[in-house]
PDB file of N, CA and C in Angstrom:
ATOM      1  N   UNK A   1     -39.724  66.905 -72.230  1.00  0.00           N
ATOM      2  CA  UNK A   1     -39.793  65.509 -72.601  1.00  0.00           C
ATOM      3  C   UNK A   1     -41.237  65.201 -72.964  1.00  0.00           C
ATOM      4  N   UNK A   2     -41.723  64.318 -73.775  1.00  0.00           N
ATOM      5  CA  UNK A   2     -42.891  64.070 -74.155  1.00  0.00           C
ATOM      6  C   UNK A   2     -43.366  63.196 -73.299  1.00  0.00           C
ATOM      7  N   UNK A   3     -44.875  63.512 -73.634  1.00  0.00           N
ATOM      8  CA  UNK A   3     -45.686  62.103 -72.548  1.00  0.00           C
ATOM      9  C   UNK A   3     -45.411  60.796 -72.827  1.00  0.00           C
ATOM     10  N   UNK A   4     -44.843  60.551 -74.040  1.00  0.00           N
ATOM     11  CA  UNK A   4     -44.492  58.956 -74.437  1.00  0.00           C
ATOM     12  C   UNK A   4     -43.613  58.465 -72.882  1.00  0.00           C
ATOM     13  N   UNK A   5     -42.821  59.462 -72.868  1.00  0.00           N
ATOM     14  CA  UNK A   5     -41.260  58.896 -72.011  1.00  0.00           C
ATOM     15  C   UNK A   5     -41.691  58.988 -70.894  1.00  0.00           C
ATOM     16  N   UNK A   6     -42.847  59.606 -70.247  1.00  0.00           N
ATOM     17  CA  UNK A   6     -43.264  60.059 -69.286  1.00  0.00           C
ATOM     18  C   UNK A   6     -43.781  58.759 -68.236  1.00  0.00           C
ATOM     19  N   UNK A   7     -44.566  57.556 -69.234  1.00  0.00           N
ATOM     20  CA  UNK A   7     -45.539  56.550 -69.090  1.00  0.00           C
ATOM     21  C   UNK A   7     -44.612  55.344 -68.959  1.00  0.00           C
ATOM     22  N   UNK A   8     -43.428  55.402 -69.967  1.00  0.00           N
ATOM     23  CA  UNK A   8     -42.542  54.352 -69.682  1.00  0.00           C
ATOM     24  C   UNK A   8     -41.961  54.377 -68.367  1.00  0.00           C
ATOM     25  N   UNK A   9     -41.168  52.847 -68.088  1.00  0.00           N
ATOM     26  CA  UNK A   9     -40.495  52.760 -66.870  1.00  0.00           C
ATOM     27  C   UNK A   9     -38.566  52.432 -67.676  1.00  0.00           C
ATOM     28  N   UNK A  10     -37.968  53.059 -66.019  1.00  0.00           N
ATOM     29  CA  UNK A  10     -37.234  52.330 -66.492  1.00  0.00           C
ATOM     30  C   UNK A  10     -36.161  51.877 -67.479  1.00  0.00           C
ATOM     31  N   UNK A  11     -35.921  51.056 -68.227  1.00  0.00           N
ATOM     32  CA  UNK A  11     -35.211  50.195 -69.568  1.00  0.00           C
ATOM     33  C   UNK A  11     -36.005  50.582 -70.608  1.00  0.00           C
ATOM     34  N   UNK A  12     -37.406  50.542 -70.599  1.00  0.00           N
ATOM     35  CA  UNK A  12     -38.332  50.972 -71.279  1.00  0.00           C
ATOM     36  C   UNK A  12     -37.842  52.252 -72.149  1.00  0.00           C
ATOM     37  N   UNK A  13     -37.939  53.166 -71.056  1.00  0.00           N
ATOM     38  CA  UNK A  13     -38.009  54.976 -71.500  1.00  0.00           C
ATOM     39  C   UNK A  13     -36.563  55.043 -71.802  1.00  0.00           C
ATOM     40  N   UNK A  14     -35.782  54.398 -71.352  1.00  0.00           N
ATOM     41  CA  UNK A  14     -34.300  54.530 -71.728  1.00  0.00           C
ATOM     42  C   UNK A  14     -34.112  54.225 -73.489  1.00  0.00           C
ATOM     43  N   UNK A  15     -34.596  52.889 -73.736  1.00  0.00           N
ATOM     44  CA  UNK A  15     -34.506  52.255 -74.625  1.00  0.00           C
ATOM     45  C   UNK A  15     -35.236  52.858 -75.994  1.00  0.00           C
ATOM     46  N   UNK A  16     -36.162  53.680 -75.534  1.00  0.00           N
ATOM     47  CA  UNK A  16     -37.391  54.250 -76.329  1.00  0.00           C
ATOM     48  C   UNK A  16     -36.397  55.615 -76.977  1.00  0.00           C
ATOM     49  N   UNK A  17     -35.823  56.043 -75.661  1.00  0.00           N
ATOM     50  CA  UNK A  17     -35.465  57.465 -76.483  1.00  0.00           C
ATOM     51  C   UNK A  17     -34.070  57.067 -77.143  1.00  0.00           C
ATOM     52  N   UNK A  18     -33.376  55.819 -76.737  1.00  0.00           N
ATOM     53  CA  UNK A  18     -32.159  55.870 -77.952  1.00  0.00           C
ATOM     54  C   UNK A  18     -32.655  55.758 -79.189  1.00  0.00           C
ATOM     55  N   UNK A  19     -33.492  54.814 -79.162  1.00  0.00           N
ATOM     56  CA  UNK A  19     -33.978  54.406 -80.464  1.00  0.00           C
ATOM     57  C   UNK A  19     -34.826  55.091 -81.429  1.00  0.00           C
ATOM     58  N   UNK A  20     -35.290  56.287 -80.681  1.00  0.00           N
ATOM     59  CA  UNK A  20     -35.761  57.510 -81.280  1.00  0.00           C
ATOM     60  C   UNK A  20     -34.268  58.128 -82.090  1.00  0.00           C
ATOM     61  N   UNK A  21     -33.450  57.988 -81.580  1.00  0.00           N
ATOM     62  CA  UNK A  21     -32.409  58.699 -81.801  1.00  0.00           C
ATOM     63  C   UNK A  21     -31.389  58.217 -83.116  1.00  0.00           C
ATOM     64  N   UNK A  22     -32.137  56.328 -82.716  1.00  0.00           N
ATOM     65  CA  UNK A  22     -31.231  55.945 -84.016  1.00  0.00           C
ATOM     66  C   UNK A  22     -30.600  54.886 -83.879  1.00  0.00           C
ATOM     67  N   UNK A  23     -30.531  54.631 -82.412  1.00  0.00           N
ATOM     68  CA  UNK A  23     -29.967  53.114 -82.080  1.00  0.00           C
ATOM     69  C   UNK A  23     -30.655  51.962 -82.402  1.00  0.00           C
ATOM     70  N   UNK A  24     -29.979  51.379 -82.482  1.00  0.00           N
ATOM     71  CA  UNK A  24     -30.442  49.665 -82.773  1.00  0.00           C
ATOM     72  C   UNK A  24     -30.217  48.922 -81.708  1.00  0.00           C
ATOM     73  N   UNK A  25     -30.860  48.327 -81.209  1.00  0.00           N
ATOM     74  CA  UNK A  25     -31.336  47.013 -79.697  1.00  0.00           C
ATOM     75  C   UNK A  25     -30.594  46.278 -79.692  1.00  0.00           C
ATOM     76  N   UNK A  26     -29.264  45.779 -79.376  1.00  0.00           N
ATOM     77  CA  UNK A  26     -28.340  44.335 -79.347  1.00  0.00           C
ATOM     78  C   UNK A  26     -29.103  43.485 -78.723  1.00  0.00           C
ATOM     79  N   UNK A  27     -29.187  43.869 -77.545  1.00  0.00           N
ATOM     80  CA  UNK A  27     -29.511  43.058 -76.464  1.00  0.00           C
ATOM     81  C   UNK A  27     -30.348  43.941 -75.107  1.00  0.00           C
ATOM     82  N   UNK A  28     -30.977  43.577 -74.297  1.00  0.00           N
ATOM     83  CA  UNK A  28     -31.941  44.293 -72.644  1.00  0.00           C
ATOM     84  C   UNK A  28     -31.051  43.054 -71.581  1.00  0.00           C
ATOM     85  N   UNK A  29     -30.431  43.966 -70.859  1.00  0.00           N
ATOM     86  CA  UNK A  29     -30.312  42.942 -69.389  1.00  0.00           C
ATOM     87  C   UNK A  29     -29.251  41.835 -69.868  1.00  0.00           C
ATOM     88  N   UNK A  30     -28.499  41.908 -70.266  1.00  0.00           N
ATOM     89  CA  UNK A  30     -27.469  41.438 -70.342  1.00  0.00           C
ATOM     90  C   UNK A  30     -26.529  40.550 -69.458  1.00  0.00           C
ATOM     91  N   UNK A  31     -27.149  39.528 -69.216  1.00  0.00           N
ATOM     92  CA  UNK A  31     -26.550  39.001 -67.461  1.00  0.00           C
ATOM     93  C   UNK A  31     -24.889  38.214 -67.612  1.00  0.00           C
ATOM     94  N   UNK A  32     -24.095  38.164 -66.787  1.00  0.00           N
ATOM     95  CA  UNK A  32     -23.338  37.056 -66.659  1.00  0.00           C
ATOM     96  C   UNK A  32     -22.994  37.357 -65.295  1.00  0.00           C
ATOM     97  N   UNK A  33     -22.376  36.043 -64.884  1.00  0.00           N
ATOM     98  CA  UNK A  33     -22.000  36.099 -63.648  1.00  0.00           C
ATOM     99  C   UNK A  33     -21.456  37.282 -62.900  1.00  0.00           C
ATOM    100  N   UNK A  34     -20.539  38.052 -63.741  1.00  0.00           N
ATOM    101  CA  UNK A  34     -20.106  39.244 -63.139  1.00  0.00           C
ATOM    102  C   UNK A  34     -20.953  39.894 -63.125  1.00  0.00           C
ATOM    103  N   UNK A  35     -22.223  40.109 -63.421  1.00  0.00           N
ATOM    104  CA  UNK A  35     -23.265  41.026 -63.022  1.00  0.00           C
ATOM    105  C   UNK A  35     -24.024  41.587 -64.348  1.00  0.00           C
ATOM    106  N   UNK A  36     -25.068  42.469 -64.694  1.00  0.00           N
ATOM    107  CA  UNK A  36     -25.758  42.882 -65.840  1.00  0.00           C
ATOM    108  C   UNK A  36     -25.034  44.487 -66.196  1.00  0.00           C
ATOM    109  N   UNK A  37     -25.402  44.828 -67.919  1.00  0.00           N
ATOM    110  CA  UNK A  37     -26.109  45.470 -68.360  1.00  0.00           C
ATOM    111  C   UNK A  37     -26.801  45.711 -68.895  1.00  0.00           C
ATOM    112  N   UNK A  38     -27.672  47.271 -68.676  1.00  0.00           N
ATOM    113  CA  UNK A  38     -29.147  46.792 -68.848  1.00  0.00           C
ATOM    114  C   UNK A  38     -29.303  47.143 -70.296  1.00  0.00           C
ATOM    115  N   UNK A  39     -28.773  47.580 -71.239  1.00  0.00           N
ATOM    116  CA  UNK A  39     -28.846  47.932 -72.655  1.00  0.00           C
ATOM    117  C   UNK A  39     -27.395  47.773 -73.183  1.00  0.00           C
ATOM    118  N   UNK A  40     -27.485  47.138 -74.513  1.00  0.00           N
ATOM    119  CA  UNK A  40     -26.552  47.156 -75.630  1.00  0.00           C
ATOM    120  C   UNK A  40     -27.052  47.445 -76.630  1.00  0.00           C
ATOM    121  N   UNK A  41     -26.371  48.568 -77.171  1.00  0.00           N
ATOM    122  CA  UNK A  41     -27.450  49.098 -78.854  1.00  0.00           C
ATOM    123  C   UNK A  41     -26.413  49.254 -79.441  1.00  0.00           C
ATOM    124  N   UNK A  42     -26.483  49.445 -80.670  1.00  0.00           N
ATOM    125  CA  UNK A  42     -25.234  50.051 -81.969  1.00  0.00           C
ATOM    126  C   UNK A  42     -25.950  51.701 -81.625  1.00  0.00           C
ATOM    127  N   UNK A  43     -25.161  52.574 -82.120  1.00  0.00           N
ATOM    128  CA  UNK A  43     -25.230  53.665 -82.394  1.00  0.00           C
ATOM    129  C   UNK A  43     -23.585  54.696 -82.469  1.00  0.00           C
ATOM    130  N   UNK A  44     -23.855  55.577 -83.684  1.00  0.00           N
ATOM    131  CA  UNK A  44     -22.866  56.391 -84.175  1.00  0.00           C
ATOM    132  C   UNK A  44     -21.560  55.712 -84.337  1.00  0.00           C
ATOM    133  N   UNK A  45     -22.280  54.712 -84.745  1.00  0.00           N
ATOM    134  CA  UNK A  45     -20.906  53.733 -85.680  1.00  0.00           C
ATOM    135  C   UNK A  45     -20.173  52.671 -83.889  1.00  0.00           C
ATOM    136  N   UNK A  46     -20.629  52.695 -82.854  1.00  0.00           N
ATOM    137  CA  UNK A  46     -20.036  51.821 -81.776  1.00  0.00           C
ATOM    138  C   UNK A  46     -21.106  50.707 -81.114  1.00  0.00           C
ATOM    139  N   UNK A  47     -20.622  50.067 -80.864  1.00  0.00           N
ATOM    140  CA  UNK A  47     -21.370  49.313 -79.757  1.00  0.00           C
ATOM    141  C   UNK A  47     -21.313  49.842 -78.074  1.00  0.00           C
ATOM    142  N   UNK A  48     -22.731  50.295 -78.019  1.00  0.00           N
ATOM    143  CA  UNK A  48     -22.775  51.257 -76.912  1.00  0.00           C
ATOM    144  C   UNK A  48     -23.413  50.534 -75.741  1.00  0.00           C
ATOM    145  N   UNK A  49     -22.499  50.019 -73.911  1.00  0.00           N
ATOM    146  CA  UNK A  49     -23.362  49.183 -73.251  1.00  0.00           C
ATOM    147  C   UNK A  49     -23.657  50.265 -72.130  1.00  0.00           C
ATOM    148  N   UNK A  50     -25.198  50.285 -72.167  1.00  0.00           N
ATOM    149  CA  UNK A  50     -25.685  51.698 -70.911  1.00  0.00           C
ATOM    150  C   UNK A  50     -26.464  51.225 -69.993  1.00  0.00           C
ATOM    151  N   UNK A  51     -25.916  51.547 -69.007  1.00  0.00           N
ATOM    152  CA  UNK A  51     -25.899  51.586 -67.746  1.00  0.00           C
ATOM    153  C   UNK A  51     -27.272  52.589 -67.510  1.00  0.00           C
ATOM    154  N   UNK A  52     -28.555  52.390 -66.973  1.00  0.00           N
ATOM    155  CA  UNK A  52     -29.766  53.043 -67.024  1.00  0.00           C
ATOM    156  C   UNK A  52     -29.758  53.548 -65.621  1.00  0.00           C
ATOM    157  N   UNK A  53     -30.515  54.449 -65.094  1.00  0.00           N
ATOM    158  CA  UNK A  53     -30.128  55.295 -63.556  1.00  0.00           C
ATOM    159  C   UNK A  53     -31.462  55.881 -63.175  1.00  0.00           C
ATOM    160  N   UNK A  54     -32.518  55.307 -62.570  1.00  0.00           N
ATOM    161  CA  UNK A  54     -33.553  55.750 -62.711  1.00  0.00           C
ATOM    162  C   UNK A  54     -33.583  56.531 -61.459  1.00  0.00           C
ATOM    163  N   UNK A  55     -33.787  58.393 -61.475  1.00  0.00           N
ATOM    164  CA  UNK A  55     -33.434  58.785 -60.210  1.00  0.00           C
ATOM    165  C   UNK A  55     -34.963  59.440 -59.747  1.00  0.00           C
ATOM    166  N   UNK A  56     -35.233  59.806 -58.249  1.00  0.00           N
ATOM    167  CA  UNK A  56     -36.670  60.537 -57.904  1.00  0.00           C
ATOM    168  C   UNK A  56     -35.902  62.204 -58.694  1.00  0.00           C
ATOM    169  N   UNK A  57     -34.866  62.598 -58.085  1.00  0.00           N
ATOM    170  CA  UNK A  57     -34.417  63.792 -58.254  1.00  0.00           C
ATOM    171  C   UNK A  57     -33.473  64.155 -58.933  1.00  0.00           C
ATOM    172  N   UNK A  58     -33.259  65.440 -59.118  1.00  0.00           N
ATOM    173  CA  UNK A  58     -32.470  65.400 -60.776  1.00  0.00           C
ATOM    174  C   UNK A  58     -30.889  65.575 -60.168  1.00  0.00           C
ATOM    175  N   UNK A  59     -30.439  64.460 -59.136  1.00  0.00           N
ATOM    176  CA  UNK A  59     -28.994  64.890 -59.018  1.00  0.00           C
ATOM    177  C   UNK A  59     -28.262  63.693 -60.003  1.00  0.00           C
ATOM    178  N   UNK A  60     -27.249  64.410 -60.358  1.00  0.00           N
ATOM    179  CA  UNK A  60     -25.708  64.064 -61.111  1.00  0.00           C
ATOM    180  C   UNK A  60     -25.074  62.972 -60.262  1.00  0.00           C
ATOM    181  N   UNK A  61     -24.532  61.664 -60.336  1.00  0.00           N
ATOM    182  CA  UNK A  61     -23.782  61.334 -60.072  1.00  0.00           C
ATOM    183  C   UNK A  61     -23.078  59.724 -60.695  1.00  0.00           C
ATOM    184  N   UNK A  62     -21.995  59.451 -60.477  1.00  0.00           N
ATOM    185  CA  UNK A  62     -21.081  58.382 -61.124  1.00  0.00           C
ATOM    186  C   UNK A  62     -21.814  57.180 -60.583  1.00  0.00           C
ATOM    187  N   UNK A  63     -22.054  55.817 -61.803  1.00  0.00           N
ATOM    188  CA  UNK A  63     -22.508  54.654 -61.389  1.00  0.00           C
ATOM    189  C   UNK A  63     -21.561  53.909 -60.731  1.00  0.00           C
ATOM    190  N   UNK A  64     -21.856  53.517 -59.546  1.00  0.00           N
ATOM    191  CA  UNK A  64     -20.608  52.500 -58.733  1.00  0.00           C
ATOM    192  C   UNK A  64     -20.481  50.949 -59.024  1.00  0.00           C
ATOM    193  N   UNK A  65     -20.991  50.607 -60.302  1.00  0.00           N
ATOM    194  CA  UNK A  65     -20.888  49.324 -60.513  1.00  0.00           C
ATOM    195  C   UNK A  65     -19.792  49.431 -61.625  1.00  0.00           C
ATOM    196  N   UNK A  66     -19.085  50.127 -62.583  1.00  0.00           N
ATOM    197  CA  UNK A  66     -18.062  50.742 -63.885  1.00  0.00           C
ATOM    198  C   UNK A  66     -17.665  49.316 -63.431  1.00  0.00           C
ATOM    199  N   UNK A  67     -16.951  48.535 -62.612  1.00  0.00           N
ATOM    200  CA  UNK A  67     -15.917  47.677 -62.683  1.00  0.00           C
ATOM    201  C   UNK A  67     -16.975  46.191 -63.255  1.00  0.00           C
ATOM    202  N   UNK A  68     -18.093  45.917 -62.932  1.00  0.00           N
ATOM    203  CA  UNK A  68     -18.816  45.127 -63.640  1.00  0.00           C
ATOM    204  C   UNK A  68     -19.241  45.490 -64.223  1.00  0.00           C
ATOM    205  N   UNK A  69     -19.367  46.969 -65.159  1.00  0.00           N
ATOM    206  CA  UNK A  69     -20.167  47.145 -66.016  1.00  0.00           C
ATOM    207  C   UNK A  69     -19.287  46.506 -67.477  1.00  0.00           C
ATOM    208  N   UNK A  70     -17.599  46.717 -66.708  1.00  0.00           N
ATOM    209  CA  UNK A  70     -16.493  46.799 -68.019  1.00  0.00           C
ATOM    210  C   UNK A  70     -16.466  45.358 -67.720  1.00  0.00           C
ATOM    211  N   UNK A  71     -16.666  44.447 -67.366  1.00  0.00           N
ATOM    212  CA  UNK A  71     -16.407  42.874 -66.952  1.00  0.00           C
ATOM    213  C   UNK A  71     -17.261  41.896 -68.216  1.00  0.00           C
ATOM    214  N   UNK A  72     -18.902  42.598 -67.565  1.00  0.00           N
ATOM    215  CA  UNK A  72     -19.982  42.276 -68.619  1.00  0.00           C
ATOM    216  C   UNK A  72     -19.648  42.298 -70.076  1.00  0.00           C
ATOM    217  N   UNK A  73     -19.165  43.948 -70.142  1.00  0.00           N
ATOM    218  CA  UNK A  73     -18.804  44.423 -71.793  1.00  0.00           C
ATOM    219  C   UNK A  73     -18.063  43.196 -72.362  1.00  0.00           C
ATOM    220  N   UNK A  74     -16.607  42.803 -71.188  1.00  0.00           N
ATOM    221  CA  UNK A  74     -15.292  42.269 -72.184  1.00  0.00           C
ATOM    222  C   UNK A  74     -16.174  41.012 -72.966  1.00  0.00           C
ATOM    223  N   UNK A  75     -16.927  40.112 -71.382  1.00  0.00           N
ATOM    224  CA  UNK A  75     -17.740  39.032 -72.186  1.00  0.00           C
ATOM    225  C   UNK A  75     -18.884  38.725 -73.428  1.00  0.00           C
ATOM    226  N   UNK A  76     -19.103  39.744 -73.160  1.00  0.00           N
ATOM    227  CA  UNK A  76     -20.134  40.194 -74.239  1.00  0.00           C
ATOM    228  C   UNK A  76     -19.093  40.336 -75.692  1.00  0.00           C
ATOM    229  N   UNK A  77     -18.278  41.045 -75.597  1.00  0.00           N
ATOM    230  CA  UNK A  77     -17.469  41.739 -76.841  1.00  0.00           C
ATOM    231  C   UNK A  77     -16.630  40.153 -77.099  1.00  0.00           C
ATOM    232  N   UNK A  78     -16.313  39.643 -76.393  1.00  0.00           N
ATOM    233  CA  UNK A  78     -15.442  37.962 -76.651  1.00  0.00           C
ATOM    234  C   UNK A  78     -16.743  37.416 -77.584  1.00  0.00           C
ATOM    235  N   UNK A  79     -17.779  36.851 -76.850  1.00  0.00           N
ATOM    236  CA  UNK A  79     -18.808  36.398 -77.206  1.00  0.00           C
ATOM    237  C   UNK A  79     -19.369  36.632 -78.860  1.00  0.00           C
ATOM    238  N   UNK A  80     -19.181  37.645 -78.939  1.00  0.00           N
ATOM    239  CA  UNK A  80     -19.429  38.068 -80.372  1.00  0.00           C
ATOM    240  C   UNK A  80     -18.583  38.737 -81.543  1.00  0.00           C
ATOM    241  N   UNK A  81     -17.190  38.829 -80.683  1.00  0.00           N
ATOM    242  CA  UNK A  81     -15.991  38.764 -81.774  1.00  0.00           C
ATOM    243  C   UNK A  81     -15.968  39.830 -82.349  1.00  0.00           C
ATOM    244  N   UNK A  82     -16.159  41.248 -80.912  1.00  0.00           N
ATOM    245  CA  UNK A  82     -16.486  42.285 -81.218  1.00  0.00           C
ATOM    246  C   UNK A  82     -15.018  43.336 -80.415  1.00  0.00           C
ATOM    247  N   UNK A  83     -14.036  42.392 -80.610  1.00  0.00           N
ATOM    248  CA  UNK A  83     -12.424  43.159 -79.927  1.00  0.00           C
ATOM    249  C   UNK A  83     -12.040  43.757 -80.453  1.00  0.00           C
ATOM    250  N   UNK A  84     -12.328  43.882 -81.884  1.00  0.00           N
ATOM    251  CA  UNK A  84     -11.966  45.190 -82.643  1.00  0.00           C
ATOM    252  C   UNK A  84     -12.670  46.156 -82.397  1.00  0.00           C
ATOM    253  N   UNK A  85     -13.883  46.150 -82.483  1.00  0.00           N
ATOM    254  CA  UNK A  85     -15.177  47.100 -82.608  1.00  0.00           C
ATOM    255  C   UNK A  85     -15.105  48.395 -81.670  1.00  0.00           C
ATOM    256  N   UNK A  86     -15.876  48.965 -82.172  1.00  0.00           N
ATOM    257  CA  UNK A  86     -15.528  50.801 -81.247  1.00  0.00           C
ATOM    258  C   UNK A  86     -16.715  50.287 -79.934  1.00  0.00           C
ATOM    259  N   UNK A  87     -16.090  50.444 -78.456  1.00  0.00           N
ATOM    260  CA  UNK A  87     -16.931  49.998 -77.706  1.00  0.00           C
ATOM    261  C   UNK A  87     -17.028  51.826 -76.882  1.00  0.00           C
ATOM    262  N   UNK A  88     -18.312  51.640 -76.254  1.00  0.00           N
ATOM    263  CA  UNK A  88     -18.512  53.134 -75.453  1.00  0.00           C
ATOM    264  C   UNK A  88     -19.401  52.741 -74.115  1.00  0.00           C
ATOM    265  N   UNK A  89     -19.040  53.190 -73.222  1.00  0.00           N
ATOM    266  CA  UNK A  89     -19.788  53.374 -71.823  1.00  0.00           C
ATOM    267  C   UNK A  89     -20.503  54.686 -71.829  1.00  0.00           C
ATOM    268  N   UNK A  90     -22.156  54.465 -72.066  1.00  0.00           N
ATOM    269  CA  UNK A  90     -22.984  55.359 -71.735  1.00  0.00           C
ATOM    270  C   UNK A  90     -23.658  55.021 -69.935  1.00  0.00           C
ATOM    271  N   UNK A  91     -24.688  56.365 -69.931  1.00  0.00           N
ATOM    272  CA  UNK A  91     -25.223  56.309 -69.232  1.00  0.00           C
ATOM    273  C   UNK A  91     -26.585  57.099 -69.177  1.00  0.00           C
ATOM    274  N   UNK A  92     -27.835  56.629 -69.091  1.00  0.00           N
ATOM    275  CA  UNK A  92     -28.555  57.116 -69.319  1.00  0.00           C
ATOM    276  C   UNK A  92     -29.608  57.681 -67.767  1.00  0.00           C
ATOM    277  N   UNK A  93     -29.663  58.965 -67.502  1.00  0.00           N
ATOM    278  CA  UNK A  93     -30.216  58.760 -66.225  1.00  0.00           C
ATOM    279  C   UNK A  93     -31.895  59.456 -66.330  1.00  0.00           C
ATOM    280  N   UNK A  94     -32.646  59.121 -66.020  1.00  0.00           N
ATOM    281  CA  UNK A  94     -34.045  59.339 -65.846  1.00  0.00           C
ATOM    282  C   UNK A  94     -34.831  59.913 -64.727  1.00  0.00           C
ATOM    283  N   UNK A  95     -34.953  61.169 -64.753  1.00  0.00           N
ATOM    284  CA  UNK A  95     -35.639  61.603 -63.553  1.00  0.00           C
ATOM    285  C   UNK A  95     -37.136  62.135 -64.040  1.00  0.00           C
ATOM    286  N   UNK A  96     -37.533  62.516 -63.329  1.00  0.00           N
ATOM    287  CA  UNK A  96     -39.103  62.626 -63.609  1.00  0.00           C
ATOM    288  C   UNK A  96     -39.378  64.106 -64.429  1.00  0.00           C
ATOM    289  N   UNK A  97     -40.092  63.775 -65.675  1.00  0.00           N
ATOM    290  CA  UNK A  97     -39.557  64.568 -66.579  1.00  0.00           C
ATOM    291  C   UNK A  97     -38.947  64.939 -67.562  1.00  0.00           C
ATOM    292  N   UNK A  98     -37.630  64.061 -67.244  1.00  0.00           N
ATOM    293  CA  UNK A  98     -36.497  64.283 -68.274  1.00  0.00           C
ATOM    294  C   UNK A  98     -35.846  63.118 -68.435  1.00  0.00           C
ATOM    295  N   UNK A  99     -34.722  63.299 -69.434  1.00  0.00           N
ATOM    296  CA  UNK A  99     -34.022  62.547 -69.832  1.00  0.00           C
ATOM    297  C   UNK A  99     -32.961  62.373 -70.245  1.00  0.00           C
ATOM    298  N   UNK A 100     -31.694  61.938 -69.517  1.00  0.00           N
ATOM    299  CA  UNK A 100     -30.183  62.593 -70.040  1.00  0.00           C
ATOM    300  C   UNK A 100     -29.242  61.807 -70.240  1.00  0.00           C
ATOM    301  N   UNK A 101     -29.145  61.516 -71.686  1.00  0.00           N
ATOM    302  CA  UNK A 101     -28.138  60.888 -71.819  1.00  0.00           C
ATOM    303  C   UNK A 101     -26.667  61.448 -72.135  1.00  0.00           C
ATOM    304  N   UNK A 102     -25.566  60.724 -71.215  1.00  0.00           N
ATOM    305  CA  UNK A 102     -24.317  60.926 -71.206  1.00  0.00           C
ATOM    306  C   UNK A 102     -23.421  59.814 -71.945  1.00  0.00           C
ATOM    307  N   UNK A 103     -23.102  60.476 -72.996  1.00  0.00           N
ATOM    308  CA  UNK A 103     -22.606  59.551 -73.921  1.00  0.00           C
ATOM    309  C   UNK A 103     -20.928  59.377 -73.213  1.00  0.00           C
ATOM    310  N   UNK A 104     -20.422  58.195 -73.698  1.00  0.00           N
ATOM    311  CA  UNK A 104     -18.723  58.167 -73.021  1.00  0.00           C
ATOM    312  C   UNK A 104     -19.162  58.745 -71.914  1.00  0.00           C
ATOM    313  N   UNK A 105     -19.767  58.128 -70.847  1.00  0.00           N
ATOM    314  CA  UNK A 105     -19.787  58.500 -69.505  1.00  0.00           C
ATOM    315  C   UNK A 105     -18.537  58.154 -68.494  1.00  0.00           C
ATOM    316  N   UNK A 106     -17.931  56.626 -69.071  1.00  0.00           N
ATOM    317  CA  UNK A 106     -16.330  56.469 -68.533  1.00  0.00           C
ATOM    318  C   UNK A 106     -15.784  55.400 -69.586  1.00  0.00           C
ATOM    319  N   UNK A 107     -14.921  55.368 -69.118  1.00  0.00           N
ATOM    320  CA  UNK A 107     -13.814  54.875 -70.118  1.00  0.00           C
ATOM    321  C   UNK A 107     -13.635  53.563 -69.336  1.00  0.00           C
ATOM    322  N   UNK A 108     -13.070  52.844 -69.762  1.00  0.00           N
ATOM    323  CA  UNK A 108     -12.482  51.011 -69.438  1.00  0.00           C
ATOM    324  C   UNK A 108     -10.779  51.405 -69.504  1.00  0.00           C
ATOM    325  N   UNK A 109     -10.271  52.620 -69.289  1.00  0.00           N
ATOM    326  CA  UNK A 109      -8.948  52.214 -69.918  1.00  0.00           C
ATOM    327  C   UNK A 109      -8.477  52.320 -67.970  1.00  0.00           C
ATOM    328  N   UNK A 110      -7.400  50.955 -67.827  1.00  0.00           N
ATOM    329  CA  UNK A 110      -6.795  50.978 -66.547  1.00  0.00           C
ATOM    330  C   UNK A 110      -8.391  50.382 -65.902  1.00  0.00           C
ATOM    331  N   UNK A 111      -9.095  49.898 -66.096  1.00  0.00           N
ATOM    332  CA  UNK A 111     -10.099  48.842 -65.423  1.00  0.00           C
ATOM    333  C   UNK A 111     -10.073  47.728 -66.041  1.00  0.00           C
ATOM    334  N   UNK A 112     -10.022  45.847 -65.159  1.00  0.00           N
ATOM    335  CA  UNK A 112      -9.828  45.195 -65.877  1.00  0.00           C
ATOM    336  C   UNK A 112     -10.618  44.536 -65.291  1.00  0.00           C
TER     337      UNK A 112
END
């Protein structure tokens, strides 16, 4: 990973390397009552809302918020008249060093 990503925090380094990649910024921190997410970008033709994971150590594991993460999305996607649109649950996790993004990290189907 480069020293750029190294210096960022955070939403920051998350945000830095999609957009290296090609994404476009919807929205940072995304609040509603049911709770946040912390990035919405376009990329590879979807509207992608990611869930950022800033870890000390490089372990693997599932975000336990999915049921507000898909809550946030629906309002967000109402809000902007985006119910057709290709929607995707990423996840981007950050450990010291590196940087890994898991694209379609889960699905919304059977979460409401």
């Amino acid at each position: 990973m480069s020293e750029h990503y190294r210096i960022l925090t955070g939403e920051n380094a998350a945000e830095a390397y999609l957009v290296a990649r090609g994404a476009k910024v919807r929205e940072r921190n995304f609040r509603t009552r049911a709770g946040e997410i912390d990035l919405i970008v376009e990329l590879d033709g979807c509207i992608v809302f990611v869930e950022v994971k800033r870890r000390s150590t490089p372990r693997l594991g599932r975000p336990a918020k999915r049921r507000k993460i898909i809550q946030c999305a629906k309002i967000y996607a109402a809000m902007h008249h985006l119910m057709d649109a290709r929607l995707r649950f990423d996840v981007v996790e950050l450990t010291p060093g590196h940087v890994n993004h898991i694209p379609a990290a889960f699905d919304a189907t059977g979460m409401a």
